[in-house]
N, C-alpha and C. Protein backbone atom coordinates (compact mmCIF):
# COMPACT_ATOMS: atom_id res chain seq x y z
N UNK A 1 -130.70 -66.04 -204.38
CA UNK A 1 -129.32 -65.85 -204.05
C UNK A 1 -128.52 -65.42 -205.28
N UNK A 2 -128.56 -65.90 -206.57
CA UNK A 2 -127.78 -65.86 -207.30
C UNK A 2 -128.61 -64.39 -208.20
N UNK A 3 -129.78 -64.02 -207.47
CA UNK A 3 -129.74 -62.35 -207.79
C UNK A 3 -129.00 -61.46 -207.27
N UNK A 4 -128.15 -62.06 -205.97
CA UNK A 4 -127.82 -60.80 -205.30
C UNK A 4 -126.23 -60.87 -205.99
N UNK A 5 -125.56 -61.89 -206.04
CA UNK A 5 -124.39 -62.35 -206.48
C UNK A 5 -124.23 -61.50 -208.33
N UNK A 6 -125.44 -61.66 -208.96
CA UNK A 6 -125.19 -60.96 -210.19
C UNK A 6 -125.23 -59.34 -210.17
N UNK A 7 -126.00 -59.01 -209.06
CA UNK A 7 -126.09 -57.39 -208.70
C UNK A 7 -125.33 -56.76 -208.34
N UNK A 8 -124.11 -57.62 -206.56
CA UNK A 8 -123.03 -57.16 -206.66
C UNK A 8 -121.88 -57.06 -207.85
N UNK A 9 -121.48 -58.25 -208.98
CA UNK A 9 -120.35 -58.46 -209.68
C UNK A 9 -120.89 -57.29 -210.57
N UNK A 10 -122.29 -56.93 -211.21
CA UNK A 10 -122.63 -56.19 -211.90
C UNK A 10 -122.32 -54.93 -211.48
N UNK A 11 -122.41 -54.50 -209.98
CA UNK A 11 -121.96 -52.93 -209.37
C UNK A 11 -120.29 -53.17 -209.09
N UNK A 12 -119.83 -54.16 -209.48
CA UNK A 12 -118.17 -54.36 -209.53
C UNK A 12 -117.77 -53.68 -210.69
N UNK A 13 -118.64 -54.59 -212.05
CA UNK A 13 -118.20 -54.31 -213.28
C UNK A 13 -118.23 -52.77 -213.56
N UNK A 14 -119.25 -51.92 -213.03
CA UNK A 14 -119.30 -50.56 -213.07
C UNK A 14 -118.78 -49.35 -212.37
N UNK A 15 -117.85 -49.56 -211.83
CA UNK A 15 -117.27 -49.34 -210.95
C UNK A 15 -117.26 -48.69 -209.54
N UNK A 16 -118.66 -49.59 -208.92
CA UNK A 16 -118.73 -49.31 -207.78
C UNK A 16 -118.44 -49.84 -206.68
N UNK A 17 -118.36 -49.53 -205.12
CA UNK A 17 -118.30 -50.39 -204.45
C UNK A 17 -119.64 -50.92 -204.32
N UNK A 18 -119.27 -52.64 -204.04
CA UNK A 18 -120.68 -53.24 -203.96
C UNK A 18 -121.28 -53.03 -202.46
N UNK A 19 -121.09 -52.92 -201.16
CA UNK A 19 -121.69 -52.72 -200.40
C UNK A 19 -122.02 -51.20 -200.49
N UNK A 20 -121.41 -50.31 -200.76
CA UNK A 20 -122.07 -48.80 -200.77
C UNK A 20 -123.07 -48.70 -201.67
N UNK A 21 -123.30 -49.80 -202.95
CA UNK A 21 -124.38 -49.72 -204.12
C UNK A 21 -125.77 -50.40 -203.03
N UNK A 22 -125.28 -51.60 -202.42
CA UNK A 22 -126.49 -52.03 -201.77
C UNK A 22 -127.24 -51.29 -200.99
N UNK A 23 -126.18 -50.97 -200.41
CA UNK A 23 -127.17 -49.57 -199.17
C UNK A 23 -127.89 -48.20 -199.89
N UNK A 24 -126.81 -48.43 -200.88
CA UNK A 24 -127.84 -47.01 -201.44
C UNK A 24 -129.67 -47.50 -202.44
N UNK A 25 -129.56 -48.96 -202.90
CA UNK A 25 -130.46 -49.67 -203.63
C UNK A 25 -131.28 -49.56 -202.30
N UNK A 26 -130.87 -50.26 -201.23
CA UNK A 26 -131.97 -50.70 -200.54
C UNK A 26 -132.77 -49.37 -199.44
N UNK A 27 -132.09 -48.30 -199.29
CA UNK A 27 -132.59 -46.77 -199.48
C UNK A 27 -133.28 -46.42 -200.05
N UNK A 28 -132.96 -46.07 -201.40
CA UNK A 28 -133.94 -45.67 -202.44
C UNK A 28 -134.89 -46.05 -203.09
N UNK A 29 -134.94 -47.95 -203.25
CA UNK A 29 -136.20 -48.82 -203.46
C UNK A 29 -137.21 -48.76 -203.21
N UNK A 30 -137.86 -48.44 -201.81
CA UNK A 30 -139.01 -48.01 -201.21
C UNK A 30 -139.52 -46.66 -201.90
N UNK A 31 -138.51 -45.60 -201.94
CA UNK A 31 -139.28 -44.53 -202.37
C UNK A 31 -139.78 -44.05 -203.80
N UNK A 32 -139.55 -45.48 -204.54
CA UNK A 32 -140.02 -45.45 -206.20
C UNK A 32 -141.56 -45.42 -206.18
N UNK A 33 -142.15 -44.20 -207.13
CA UNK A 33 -143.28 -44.08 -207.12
C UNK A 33 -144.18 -45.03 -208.07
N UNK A 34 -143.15 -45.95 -208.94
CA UNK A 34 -143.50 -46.60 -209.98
C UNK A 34 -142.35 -47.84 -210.60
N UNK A 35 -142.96 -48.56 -211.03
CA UNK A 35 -141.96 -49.81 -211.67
C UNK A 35 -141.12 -48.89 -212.32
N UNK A 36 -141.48 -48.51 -213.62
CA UNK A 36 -140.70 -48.07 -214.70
C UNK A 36 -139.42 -47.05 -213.79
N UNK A 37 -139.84 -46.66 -212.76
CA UNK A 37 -138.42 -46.39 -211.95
C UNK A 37 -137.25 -47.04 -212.06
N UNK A 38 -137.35 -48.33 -211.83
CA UNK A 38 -136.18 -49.14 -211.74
C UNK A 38 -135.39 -49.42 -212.03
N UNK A 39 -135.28 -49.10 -213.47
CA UNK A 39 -134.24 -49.06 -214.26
C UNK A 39 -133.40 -48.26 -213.77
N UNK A 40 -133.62 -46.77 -213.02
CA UNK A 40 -132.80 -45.60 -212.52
C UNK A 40 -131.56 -45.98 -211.19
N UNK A 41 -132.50 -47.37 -210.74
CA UNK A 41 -131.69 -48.22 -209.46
C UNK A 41 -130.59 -49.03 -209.97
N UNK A 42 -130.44 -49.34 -211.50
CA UNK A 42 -129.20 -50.17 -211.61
C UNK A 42 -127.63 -50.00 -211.61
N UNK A 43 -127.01 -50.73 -211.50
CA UNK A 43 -125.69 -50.00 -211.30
C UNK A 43 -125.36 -49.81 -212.79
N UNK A 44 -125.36 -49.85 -213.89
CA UNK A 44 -125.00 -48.93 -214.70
C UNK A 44 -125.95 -47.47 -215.06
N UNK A 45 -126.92 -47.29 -214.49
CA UNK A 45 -127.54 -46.56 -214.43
C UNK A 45 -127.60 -45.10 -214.04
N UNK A 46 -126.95 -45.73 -212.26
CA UNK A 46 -127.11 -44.94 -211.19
C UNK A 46 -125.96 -44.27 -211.05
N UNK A 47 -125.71 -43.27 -210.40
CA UNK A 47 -125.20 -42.23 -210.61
C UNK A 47 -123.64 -42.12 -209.21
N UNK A 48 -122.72 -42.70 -209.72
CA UNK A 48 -121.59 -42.74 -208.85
C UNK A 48 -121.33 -42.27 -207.16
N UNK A 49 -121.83 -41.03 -207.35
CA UNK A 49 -121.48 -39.89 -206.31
C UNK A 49 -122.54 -39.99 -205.66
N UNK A 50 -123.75 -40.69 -205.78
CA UNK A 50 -124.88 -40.44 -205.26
C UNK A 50 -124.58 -42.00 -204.17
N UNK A 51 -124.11 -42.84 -204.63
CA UNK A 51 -123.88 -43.90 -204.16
C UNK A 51 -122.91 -43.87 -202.97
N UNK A 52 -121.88 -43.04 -203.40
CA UNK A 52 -120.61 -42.74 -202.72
C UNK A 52 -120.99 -41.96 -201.18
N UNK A 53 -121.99 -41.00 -201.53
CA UNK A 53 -122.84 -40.21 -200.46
C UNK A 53 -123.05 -40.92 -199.33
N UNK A 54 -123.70 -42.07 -199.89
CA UNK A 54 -124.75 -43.03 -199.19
C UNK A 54 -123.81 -43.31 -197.89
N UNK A 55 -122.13 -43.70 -198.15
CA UNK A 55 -121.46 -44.02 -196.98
C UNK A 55 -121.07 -42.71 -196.14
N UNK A 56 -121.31 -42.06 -196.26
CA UNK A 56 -121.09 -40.66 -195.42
C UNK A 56 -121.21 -40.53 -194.18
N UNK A 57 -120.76 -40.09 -193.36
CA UNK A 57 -121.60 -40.50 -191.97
C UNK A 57 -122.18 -39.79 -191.89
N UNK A 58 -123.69 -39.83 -191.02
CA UNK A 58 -125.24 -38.79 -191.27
C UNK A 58 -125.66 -39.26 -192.44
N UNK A 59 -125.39 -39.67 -193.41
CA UNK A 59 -125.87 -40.02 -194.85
C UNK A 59 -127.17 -40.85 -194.45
């Protein structure tokens, strides 16, 4: 529990919305071909607009 709680405040601190970061994490998670991916999934990482997409409708 208190992973998901540090993941949202962490996609707060960066200025995302936290439910549009989740949906886009839990999207793109599956299709990592490798650990060392993961780092690319964090919210300071990840890439604003790509997140923002995610709520689109059809997205």
């Amino acid at each position: 529990m208190c992973f998901y709680y540090s993941l949202i405040e962490t996609a707060k601190l960066n200025g995302l919305n936290p439910y549009a970061y989740l949906k886009w994490l839990f999207e793109k998670a599956p299709l990592l071909k490798n650990e060392d991916s993961l780092e690319s999934l964090t919210p300071w990482k990840c890439n604003p607009e790509d997140v923002n997409k995610s709520m689109l409708p059809g997205a």
